[in-house]
N, C-alpha and C. Protein backbone atom coordinates (compact mmCIF):
# COMPACT_ATOMS: atom_id res chain seq x y z
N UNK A 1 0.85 -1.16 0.00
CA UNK A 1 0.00 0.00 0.00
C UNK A 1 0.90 1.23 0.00
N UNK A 2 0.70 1.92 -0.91
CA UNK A 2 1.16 3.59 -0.67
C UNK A 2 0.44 4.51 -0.41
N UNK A 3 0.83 4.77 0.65
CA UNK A 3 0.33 6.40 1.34
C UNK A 3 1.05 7.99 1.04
N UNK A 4 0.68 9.12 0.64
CA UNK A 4 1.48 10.05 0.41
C UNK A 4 0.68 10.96 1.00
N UNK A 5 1.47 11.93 1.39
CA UNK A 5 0.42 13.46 2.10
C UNK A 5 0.20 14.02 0.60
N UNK A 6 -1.16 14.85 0.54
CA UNK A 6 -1.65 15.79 -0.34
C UNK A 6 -0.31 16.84 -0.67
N UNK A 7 0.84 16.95 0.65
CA UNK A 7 1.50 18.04 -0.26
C UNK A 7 2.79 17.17 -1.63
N UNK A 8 2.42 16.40 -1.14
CA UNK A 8 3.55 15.21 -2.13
C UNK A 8 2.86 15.75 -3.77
N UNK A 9 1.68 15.07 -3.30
CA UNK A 9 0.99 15.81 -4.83
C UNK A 9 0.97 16.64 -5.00
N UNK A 10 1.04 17.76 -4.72
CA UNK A 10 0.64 19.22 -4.78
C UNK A 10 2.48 19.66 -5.15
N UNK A 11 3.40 19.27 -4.86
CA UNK A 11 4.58 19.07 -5.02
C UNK A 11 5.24 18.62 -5.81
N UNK A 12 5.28 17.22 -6.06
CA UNK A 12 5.76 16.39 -6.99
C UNK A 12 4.94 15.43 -7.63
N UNK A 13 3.80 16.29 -8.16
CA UNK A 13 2.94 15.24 -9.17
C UNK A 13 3.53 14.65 -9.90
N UNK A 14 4.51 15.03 -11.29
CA UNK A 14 5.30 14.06 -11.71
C UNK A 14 5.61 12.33 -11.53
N UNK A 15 6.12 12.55 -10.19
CA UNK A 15 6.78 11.61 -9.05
C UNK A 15 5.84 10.76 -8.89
N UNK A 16 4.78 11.34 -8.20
CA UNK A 16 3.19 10.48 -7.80
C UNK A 16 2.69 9.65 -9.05
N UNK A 17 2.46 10.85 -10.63
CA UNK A 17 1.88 9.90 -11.46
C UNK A 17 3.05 8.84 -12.05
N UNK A 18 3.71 9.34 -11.99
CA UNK A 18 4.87 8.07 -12.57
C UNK A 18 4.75 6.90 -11.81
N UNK A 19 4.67 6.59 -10.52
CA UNK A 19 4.51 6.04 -9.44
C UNK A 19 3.27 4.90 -9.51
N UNK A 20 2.09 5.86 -10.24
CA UNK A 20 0.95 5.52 -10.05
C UNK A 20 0.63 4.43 -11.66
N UNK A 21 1.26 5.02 -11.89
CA UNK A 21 1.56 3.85 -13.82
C UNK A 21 2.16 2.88 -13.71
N UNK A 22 3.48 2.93 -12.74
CA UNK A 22 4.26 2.11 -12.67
C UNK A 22 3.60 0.74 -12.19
N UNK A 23 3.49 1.50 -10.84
CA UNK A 23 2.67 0.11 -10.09
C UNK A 23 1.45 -0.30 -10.44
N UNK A 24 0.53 0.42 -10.82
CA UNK A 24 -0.99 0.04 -11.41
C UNK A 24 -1.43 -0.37 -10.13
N UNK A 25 -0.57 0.61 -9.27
CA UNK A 25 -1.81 -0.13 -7.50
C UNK A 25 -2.22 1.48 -6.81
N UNK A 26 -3.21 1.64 -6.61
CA UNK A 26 -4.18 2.87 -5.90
C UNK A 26 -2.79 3.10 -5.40
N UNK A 27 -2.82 4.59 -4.93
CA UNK A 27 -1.82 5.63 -4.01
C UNK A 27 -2.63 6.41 -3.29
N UNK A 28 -2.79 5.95 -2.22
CA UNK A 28 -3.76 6.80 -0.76
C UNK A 28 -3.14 7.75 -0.20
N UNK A 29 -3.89 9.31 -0.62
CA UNK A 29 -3.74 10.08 -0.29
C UNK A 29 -4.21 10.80 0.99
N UNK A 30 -3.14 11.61 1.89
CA UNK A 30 -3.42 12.34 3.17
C UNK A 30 -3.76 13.17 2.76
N UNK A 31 -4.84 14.35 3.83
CA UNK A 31 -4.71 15.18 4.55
C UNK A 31 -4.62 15.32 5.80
N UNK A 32 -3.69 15.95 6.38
CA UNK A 32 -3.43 16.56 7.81
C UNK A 32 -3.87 15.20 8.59
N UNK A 33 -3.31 14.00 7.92
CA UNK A 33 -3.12 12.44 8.59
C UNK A 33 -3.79 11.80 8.88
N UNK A 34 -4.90 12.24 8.14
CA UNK A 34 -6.10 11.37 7.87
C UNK A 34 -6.43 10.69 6.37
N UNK A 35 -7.13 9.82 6.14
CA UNK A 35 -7.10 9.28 4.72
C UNK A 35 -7.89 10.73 3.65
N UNK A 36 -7.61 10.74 2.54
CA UNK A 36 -8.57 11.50 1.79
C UNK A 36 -8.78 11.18 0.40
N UNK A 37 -8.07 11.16 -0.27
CA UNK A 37 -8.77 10.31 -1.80
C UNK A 37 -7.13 9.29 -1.94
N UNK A 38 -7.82 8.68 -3.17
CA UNK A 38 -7.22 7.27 -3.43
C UNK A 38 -7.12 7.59 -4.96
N UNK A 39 -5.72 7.67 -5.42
CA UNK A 39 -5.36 8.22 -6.87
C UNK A 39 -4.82 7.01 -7.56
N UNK A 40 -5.10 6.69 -8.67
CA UNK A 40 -4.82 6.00 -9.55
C UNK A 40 -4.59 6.09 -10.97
N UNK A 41 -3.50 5.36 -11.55
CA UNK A 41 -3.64 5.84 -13.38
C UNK A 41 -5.51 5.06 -13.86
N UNK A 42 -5.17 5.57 -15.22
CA UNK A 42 -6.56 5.78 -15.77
C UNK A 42 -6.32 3.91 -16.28
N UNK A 43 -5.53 3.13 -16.72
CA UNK A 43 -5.07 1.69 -16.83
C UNK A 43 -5.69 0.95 -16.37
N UNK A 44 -5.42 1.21 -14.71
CA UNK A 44 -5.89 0.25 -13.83
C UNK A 44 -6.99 0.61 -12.95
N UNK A 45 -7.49 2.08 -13.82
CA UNK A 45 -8.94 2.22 -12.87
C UNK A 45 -9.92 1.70 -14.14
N UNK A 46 -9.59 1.79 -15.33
CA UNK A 46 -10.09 1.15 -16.45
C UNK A 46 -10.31 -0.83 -15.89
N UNK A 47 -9.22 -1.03 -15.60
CA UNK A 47 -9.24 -2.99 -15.73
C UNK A 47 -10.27 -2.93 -14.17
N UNK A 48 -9.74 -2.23 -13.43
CA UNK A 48 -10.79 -2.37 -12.34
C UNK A 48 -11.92 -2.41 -12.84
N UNK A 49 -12.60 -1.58 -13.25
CA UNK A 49 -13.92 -1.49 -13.96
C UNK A 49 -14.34 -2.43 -14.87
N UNK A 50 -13.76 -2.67 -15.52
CA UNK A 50 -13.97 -4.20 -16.16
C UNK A 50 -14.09 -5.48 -15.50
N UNK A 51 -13.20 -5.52 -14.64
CA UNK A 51 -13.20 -6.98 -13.32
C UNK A 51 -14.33 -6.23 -12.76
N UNK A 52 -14.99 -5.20 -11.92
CA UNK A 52 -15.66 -4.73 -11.36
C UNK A 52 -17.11 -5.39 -12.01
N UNK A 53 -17.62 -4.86 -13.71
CA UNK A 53 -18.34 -5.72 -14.24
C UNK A 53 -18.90 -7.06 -14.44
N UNK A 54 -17.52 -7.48 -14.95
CA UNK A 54 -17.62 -9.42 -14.68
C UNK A 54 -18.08 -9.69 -14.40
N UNK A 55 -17.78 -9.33 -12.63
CA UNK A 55 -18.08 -9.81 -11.57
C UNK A 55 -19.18 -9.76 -11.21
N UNK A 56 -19.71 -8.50 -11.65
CA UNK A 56 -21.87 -8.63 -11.55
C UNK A 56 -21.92 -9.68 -12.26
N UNK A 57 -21.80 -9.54 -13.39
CA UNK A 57 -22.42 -10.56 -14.29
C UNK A 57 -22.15 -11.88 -13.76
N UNK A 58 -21.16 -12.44 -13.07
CA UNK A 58 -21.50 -14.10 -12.40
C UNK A 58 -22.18 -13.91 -11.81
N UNK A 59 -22.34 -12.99 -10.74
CA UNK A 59 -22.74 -12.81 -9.71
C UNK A 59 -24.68 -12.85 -9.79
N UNK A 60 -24.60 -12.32 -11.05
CA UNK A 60 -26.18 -11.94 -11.63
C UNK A 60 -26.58 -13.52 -12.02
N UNK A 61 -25.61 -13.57 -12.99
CA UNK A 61 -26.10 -15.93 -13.63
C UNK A 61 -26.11 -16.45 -12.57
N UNK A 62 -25.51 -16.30 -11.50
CA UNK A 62 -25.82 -17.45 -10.07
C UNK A 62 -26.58 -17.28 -9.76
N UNK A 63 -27.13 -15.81 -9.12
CA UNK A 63 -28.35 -15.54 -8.57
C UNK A 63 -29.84 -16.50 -9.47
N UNK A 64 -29.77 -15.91 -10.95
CA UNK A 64 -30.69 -16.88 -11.73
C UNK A 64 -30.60 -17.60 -11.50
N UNK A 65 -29.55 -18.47 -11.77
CA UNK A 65 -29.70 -20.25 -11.59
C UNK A 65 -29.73 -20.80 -10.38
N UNK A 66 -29.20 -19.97 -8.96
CA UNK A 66 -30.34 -20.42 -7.84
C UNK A 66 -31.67 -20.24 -7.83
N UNK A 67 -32.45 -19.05 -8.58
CA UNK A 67 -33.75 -18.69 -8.75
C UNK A 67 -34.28 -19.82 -9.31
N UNK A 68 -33.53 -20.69 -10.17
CA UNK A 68 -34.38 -21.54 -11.02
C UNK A 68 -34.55 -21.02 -12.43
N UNK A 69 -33.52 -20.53 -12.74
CA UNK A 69 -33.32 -20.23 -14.44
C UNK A 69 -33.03 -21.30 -14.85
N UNK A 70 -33.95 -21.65 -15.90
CA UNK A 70 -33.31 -22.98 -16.99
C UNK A 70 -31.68 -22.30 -17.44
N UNK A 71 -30.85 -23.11 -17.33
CA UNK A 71 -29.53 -23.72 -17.67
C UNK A 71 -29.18 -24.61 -18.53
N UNK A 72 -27.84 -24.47 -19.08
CA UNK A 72 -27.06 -25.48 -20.43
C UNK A 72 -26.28 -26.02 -19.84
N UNK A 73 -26.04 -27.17 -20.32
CA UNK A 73 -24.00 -27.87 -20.24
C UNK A 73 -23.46 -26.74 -20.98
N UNK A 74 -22.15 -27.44 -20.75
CA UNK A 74 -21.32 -26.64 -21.25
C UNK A 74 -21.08 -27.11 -22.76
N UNK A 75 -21.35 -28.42 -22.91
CA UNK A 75 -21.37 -28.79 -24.24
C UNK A 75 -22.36 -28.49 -25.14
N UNK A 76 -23.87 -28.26 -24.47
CA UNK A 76 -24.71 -26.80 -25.68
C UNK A 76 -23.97 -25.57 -25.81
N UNK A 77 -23.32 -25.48 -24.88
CA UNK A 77 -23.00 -23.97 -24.79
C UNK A 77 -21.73 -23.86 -26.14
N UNK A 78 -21.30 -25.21 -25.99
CA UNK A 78 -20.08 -24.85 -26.87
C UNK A 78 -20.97 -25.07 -28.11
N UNK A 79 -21.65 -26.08 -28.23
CA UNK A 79 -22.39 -26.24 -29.69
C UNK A 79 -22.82 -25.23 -30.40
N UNK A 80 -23.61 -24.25 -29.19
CA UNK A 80 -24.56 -22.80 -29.48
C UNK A 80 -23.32 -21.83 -30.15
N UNK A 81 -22.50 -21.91 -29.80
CA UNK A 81 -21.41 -20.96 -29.92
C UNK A 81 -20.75 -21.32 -31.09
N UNK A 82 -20.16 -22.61 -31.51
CA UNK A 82 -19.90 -23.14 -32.89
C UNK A 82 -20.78 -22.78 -33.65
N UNK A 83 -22.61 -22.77 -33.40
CA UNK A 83 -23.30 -22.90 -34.52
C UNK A 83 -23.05 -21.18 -35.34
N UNK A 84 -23.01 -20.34 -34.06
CA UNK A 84 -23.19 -19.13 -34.32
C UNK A 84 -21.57 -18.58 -35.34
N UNK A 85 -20.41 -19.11 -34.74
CA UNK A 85 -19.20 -19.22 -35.33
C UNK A 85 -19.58 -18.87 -36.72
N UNK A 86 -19.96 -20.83 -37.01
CA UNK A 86 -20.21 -20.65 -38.36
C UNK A 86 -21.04 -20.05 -39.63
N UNK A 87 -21.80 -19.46 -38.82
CA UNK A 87 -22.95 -18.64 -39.29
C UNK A 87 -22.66 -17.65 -39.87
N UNK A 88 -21.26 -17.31 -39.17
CA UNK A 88 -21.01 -15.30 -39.69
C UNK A 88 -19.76 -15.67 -40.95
């Protein structure tokens, strides 16, 4: 985890965003030694958001298929998906 005071940024942004590309991991920002925002490159707030998505979406098909959504094998699934393949 990296922590930096607000004057780091306010100082040596450079430093911070280089920092913040490099690692592709959040940089938690102070004020007066308390937490205050959480800076990140645009990369890995992008892939976050994408894993962030996904993750509904299993999260959403489980919920159905405990509800009692009709379900496939995986071998329709691959069939459905070949048929469509070959289609285009």
């Amino acid at each position: 985890m990296i922590i930096k005071a607000s004057a780091s940024l306010r100082n040596d942004y450079t430093t911070i965003s280089n920092m913040a590309k490099e690692t592709q991991e959040p940089i938690y920002i102070t004020k007066n030694g308390e937490g205050d925002l959480v800076l990140m490159s645009i990369d890995a707030f992008e892939k976050r958001e994408q894993m962030l998505k996904l993750r509904a979406k299993v999260l959403q098909a489980e919920q159905e298929r405990l509800d009692g959504t009709e379900t496939i094998s995986i071998s329709e699934a691959r069939k459905r998906l070949k048929e469509r393949a070959d289609g285009i």
